[in-house]
PDB file of N, CA and C in Angstrom:
ATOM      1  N   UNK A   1      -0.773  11.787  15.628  1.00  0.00           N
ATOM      2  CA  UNK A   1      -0.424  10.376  15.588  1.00  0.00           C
ATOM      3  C   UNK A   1       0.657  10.173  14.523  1.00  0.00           C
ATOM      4  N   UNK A   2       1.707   9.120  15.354  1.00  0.00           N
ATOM      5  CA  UNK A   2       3.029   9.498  14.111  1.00  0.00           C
ATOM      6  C   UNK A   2       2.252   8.302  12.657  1.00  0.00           C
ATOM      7  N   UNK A   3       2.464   8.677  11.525  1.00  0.00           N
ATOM      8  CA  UNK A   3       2.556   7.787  10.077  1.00  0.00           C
ATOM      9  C   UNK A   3       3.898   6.848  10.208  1.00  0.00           C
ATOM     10  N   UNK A   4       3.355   5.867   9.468  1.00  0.00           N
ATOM     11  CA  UNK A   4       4.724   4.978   9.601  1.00  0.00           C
ATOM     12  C   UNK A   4       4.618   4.499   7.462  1.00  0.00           C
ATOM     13  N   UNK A   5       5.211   4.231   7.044  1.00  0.00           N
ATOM     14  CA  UNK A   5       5.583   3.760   5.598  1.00  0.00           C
ATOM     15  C   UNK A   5       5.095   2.155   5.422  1.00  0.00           C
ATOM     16  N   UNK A   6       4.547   1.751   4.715  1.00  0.00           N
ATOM     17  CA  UNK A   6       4.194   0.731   4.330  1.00  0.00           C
ATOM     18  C   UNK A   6       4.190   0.120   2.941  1.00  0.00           C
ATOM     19  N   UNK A   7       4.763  -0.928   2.694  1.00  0.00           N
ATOM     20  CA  UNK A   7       4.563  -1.791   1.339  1.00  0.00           C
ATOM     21  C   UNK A   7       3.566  -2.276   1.109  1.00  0.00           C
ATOM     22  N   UNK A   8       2.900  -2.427   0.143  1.00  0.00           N
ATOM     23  CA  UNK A   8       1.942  -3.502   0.874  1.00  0.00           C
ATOM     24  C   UNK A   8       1.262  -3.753  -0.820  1.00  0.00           C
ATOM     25  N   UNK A   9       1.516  -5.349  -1.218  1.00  0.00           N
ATOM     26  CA  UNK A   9       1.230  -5.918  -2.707  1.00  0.00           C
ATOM     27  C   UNK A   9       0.382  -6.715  -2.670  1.00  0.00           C
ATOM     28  N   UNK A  10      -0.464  -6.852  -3.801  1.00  0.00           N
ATOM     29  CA  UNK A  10      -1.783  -7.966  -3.744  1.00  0.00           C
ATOM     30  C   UNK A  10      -1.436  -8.570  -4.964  1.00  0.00           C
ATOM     31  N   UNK A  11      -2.144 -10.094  -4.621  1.00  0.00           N
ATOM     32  CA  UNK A  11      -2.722 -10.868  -5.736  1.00  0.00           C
ATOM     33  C   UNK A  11      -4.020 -11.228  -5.657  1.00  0.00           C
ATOM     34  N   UNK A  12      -4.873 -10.838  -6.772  1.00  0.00           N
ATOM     35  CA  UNK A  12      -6.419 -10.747  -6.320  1.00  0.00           C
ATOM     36  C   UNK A  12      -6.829 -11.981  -7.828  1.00  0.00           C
ATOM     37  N   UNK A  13      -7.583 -12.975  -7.465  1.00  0.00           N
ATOM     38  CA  UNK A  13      -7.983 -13.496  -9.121  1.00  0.00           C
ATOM     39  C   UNK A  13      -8.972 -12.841  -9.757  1.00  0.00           C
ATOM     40  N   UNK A  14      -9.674 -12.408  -9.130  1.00  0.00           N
ATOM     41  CA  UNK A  14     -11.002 -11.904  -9.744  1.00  0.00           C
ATOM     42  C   UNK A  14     -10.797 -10.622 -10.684  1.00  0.00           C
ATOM     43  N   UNK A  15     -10.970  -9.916 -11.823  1.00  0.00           N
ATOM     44  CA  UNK A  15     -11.088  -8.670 -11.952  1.00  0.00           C
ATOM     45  C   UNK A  15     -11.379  -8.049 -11.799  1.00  0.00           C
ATOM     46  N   UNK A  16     -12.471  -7.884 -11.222  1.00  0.00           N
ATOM     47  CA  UNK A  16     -13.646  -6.912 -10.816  1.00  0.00           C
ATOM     48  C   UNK A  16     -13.262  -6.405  -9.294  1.00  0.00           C
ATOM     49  N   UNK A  17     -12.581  -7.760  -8.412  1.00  0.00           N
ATOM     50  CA  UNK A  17     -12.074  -7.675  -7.131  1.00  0.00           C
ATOM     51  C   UNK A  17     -10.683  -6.634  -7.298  1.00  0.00           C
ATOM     52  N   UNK A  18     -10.082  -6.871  -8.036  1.00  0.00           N
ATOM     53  CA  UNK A  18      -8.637  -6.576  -8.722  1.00  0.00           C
ATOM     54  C   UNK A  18      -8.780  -4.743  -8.588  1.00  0.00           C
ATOM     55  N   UNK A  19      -9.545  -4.351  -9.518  1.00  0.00           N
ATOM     56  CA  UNK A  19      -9.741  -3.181  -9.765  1.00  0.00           C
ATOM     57  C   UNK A  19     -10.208  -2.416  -8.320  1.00  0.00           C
ATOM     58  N   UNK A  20     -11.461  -2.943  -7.857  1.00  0.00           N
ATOM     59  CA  UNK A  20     -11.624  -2.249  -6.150  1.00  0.00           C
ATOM     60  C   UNK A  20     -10.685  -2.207  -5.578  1.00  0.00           C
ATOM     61  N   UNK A  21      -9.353  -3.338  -5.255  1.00  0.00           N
ATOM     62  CA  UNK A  21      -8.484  -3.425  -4.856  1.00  0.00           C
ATOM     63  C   UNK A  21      -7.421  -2.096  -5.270  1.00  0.00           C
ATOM     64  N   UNK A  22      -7.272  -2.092  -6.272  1.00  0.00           N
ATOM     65  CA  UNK A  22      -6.586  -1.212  -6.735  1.00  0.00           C
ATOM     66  C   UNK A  22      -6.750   0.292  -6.676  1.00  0.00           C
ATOM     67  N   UNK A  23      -8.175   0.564  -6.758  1.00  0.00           N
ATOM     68  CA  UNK A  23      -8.926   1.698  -6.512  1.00  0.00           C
ATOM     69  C   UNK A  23      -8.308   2.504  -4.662  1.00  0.00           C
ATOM     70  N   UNK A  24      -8.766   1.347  -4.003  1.00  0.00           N
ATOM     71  CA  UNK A  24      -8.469   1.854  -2.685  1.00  0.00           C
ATOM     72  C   UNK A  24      -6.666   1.853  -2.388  1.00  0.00           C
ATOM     73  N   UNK A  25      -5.826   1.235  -3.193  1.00  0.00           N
ATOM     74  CA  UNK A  25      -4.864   1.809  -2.794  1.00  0.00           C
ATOM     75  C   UNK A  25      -3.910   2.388  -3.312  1.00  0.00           C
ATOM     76  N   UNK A  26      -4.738   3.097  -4.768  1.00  0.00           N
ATOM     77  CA  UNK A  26      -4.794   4.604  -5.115  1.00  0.00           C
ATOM     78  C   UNK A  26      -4.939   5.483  -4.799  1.00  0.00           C
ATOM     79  N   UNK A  27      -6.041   5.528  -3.883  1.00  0.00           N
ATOM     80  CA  UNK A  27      -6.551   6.539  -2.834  1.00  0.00           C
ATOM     81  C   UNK A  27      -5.706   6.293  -1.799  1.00  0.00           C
ATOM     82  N   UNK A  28      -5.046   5.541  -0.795  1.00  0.00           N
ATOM     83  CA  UNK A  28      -3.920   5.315   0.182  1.00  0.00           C
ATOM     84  C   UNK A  28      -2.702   5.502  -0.016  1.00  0.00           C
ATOM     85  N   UNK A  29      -1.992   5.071  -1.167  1.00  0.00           N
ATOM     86  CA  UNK A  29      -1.010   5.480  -1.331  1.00  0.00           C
ATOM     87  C   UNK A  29      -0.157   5.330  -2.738  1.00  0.00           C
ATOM     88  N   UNK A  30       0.958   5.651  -3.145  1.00  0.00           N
ATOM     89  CA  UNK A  30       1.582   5.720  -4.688  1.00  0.00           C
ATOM     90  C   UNK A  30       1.999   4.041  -5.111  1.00  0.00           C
ATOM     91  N   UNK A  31       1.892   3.782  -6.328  1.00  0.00           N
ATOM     92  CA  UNK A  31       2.273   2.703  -6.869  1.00  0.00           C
ATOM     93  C   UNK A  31       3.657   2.526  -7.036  1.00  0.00           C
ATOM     94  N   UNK A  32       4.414   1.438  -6.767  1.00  0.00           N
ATOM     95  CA  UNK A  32       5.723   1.540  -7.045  1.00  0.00           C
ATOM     96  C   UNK A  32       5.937   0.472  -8.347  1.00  0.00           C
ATOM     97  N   UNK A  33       5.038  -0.486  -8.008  1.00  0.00           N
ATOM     98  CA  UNK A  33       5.001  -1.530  -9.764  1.00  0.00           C
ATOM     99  C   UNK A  33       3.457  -2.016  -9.700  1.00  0.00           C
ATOM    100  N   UNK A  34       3.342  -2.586 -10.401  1.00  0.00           N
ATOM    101  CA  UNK A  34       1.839  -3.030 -10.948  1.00  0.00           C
ATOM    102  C   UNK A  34       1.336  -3.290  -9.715  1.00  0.00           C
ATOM    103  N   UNK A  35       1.187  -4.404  -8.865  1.00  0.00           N
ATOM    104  CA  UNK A  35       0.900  -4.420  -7.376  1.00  0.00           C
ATOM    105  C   UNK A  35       1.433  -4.241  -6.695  1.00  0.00           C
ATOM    106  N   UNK A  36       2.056  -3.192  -6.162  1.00  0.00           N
ATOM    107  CA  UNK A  36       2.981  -3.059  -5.523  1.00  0.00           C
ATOM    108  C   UNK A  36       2.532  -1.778  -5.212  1.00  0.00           C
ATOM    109  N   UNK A  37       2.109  -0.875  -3.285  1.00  0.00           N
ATOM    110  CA  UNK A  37       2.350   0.555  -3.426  1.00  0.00           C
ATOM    111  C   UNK A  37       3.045   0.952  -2.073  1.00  0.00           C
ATOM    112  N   UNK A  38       3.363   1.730  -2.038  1.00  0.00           N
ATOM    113  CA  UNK A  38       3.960   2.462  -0.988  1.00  0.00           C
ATOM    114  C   UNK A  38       3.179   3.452  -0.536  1.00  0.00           C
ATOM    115  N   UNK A  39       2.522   3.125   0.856  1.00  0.00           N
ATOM    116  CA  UNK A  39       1.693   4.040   1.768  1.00  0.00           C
ATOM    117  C   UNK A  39       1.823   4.252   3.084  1.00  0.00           C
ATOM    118  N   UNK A  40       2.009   5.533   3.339  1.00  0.00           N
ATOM    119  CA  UNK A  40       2.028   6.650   4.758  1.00  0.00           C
ATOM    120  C   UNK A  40       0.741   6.832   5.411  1.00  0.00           C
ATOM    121  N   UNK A  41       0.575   6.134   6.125  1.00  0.00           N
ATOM    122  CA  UNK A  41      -0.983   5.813   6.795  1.00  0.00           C
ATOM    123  C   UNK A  41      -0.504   6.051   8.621  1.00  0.00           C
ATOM    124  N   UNK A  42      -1.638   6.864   8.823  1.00  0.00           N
ATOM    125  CA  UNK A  42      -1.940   6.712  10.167  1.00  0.00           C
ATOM    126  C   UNK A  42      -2.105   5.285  10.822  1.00  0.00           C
ATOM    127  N   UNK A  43      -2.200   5.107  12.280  1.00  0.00           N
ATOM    128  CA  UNK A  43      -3.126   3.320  12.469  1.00  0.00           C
ATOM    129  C   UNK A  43      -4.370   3.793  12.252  1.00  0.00           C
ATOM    130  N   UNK A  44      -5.113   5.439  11.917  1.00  0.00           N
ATOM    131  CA  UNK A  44      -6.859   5.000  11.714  1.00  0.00           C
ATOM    132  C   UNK A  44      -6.689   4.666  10.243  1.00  0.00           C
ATOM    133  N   UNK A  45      -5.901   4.957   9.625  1.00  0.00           N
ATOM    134  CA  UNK A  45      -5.804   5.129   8.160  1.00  0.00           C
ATOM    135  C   UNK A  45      -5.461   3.717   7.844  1.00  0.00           C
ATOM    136  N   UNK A  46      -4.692   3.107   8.274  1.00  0.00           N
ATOM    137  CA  UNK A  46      -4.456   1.369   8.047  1.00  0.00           C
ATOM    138  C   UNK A  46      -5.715   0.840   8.427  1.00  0.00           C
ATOM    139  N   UNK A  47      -5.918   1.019   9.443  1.00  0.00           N
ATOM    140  CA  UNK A  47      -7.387   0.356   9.682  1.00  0.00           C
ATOM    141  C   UNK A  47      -8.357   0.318   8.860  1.00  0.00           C
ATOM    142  N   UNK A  48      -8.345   1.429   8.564  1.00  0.00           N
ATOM    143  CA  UNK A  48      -9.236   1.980   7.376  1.00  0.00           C
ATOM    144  C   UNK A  48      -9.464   0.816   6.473  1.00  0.00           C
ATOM    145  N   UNK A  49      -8.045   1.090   5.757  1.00  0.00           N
ATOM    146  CA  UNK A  49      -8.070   0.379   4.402  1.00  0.00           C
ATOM    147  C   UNK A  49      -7.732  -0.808   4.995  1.00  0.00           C
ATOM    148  N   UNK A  50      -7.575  -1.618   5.849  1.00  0.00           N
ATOM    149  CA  UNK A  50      -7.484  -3.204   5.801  1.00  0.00           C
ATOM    150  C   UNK A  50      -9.236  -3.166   5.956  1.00  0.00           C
ATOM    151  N   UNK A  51      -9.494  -2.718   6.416  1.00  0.00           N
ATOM    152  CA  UNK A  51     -11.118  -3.092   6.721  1.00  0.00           C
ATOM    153  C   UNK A  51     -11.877  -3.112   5.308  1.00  0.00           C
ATOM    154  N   UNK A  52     -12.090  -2.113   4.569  1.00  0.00           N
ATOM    155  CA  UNK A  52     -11.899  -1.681   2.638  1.00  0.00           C
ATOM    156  C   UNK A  52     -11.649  -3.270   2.443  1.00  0.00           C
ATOM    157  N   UNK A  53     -10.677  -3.356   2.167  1.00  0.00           N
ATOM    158  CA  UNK A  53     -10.120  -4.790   1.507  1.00  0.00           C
ATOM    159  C   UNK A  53     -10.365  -5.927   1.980  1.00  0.00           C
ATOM    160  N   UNK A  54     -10.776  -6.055   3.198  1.00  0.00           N
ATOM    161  CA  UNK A  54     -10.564  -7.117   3.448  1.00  0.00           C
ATOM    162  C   UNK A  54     -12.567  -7.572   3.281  1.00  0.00           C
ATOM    163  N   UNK A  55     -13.067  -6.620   3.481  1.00  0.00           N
ATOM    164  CA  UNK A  55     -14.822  -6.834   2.290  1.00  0.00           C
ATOM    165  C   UNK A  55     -14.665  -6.746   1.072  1.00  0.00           C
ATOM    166  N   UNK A  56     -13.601  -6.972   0.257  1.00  0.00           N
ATOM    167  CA  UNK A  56     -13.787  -6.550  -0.756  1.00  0.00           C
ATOM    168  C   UNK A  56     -13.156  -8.325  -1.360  1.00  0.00           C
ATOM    169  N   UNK A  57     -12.131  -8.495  -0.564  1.00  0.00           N
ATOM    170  CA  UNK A  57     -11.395  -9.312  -1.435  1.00  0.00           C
ATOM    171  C   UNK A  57     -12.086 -10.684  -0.701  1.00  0.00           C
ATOM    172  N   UNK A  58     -11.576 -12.086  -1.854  1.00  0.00           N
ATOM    173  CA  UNK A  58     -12.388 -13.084  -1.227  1.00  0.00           C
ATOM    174  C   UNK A  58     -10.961 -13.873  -0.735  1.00  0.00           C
ATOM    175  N   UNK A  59     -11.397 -14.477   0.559  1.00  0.00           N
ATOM    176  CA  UNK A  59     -10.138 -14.744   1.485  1.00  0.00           C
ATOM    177  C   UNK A  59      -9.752 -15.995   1.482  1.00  0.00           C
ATOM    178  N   UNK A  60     -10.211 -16.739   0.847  1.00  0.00           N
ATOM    179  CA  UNK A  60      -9.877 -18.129  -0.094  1.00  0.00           C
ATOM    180  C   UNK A  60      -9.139 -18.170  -1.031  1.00  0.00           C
ATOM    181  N   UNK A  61      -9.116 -17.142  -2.012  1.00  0.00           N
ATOM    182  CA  UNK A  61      -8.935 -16.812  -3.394  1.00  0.00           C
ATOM    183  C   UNK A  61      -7.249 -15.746  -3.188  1.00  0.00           C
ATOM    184  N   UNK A  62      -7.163 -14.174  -2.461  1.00  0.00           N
ATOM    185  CA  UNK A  62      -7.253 -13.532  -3.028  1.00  0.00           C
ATOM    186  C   UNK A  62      -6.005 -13.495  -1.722  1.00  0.00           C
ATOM    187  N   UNK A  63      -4.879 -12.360  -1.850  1.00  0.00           N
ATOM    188  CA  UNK A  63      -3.934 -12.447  -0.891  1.00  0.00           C
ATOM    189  C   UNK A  63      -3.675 -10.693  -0.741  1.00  0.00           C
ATOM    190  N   UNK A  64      -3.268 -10.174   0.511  1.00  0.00           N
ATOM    191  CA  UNK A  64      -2.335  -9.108   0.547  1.00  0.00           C
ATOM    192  C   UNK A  64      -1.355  -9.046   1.413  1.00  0.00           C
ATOM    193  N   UNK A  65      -0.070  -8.329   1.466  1.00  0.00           N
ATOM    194  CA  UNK A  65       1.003  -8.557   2.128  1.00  0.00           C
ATOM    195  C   UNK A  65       1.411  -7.084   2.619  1.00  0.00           C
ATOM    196  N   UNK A  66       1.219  -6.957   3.597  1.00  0.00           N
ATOM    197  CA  UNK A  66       1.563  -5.732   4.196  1.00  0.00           C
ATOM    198  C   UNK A  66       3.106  -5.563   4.774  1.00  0.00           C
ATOM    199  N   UNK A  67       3.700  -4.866   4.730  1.00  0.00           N
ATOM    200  CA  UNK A  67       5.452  -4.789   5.321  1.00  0.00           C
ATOM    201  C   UNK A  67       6.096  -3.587   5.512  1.00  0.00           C
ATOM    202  N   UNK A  68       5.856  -3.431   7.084  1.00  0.00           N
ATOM    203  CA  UNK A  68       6.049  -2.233   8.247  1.00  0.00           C
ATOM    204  C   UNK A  68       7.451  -1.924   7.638  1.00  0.00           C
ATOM    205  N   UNK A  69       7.784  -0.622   7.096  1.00  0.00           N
ATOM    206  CA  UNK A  69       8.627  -0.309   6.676  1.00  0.00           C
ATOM    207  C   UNK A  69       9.537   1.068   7.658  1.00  0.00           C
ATOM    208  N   UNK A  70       8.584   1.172   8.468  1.00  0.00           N
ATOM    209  CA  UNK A  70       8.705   1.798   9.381  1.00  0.00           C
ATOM    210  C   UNK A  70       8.314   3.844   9.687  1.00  0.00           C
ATOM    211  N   UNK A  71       8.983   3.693  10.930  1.00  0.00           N
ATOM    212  CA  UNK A  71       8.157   5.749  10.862  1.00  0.00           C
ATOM    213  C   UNK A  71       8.994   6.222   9.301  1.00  0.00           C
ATOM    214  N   UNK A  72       7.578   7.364   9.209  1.00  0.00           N
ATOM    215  CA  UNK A  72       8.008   8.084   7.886  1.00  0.00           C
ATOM    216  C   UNK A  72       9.478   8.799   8.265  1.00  0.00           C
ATOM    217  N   UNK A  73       9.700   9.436   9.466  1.00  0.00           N
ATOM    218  CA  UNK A  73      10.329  10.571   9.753  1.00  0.00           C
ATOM    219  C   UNK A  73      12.033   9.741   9.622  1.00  0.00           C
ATOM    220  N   UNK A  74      12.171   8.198   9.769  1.00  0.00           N
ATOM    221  CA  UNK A  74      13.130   7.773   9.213  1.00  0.00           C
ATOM    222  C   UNK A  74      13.053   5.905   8.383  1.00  0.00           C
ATOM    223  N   UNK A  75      12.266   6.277   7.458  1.00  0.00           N
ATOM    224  CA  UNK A  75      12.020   4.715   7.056  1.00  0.00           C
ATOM    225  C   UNK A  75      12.915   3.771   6.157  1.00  0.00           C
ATOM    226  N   UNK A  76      12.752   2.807   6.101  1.00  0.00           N
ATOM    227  CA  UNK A  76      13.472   1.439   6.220  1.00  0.00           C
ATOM    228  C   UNK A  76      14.463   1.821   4.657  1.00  0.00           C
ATOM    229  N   UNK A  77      15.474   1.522   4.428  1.00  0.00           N
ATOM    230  CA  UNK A  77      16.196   1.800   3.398  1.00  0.00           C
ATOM    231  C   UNK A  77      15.764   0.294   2.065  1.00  0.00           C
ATOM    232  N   UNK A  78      15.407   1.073   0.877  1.00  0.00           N
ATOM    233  CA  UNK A  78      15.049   0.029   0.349  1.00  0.00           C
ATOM    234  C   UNK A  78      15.998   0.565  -1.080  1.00  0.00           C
ATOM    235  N   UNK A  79      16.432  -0.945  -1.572  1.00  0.00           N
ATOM    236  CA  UNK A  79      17.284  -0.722  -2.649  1.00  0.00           C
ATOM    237  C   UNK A  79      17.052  -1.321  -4.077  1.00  0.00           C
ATOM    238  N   UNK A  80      17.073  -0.801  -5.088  1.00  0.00           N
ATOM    239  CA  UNK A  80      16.735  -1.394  -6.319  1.00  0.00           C
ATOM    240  C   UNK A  80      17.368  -1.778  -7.440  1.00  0.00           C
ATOM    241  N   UNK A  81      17.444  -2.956  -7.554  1.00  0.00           N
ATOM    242  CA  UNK A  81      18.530  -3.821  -8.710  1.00  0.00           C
ATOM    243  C   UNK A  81      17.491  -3.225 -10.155  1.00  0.00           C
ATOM    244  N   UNK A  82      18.307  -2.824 -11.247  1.00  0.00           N
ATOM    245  CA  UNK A  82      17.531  -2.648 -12.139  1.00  0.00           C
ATOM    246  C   UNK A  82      16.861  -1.502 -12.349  1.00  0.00           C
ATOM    247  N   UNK A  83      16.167  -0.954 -12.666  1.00  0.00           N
ATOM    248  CA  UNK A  83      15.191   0.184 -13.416  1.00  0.00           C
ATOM    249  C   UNK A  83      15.133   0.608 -12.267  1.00  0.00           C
ATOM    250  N   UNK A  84      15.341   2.203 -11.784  1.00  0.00           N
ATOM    251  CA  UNK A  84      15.219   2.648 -10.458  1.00  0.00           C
ATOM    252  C   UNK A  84      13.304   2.902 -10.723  1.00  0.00           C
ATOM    253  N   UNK A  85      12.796   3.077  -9.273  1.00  0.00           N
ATOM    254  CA  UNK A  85      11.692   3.107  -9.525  1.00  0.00           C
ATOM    255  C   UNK A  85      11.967   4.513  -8.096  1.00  0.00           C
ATOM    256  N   UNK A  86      10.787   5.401  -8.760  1.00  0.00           N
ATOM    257  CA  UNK A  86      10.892   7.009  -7.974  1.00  0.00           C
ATOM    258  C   UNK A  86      10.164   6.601  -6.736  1.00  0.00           C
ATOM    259  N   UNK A  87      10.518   6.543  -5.251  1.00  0.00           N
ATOM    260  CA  UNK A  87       9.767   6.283  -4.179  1.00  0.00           C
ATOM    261  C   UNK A  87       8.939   7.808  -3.860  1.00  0.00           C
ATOM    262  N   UNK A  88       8.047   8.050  -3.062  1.00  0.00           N
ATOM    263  CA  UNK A  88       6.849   8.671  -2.900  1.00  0.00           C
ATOM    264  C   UNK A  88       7.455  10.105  -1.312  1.00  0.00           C
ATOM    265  N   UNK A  89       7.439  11.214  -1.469  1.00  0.00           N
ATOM    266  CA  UNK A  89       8.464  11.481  -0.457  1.00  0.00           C
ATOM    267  C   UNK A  89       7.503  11.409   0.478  1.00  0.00           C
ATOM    268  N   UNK A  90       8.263  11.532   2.072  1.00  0.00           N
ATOM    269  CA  UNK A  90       7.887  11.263   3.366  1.00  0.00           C
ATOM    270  C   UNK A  90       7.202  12.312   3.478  1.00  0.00           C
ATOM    271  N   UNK A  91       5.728  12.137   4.537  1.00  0.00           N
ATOM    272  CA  UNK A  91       5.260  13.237   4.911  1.00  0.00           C
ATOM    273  C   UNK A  91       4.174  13.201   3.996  1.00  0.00           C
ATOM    274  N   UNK A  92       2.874  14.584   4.731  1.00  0.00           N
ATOM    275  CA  UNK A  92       1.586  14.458   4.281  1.00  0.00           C
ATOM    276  C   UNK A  92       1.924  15.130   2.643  1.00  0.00           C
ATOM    277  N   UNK A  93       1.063  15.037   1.957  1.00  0.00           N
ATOM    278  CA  UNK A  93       0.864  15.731   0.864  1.00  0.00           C
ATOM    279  C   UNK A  93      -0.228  16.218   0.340  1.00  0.00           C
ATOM    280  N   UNK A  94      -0.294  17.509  -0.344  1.00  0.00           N
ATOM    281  CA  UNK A  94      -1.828  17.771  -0.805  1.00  0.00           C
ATOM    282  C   UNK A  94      -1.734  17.690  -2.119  1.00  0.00           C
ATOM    283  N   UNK A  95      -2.811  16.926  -2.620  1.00  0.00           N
ATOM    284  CA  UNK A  95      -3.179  16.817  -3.827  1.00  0.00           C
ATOM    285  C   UNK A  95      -4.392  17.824  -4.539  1.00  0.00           C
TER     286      UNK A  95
END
């Protein structure tokens, strides 16, 4: 199943919510700024983690923004004013 690249930033109020939040998309994918990460997910692997978050966070309160950046094998060109920030390379990785 092809991976496609994803942005995807939260604002959570809670702390306790904040940190789970953060937890799972540590485990999904690299941080590019404080909320902010860049993740290479399958659709079971998105599924995954929207399902994760979306019990986790309260949906009154708490926001996330996902943004199809497209297939890994050629994804969306993104450019940075200011402090370059190191993007995450394409493709699986073992940790």
């Amino acid at each position: 199943m092809p991976r496609r690249r994803y942005l995807i930033a939260y604002d959570i109020a809670d702390p306790r919510r904040l940190r789970h939040v953060c937890t799972l998309m540590e485990d999904h994918g690299r941080r590019l700024q404080y909320s902010v990460f860049v993740c290479d997910l399958s659709p079971a692997e998105l599924a995954e983690l929207e399902a994760a978050v979306t019990r986790t966070i309260d949906l009154t309160a708490d926001s996330i923004v996902r943004i199809d950046l497209g297939d890994t094998t050629s994804p969306a060109t993104i450019t940075t004013i200011g402090s370059r920030r190191r993007f995450p390379p394409t493709g699986p990785q073992i940790v």
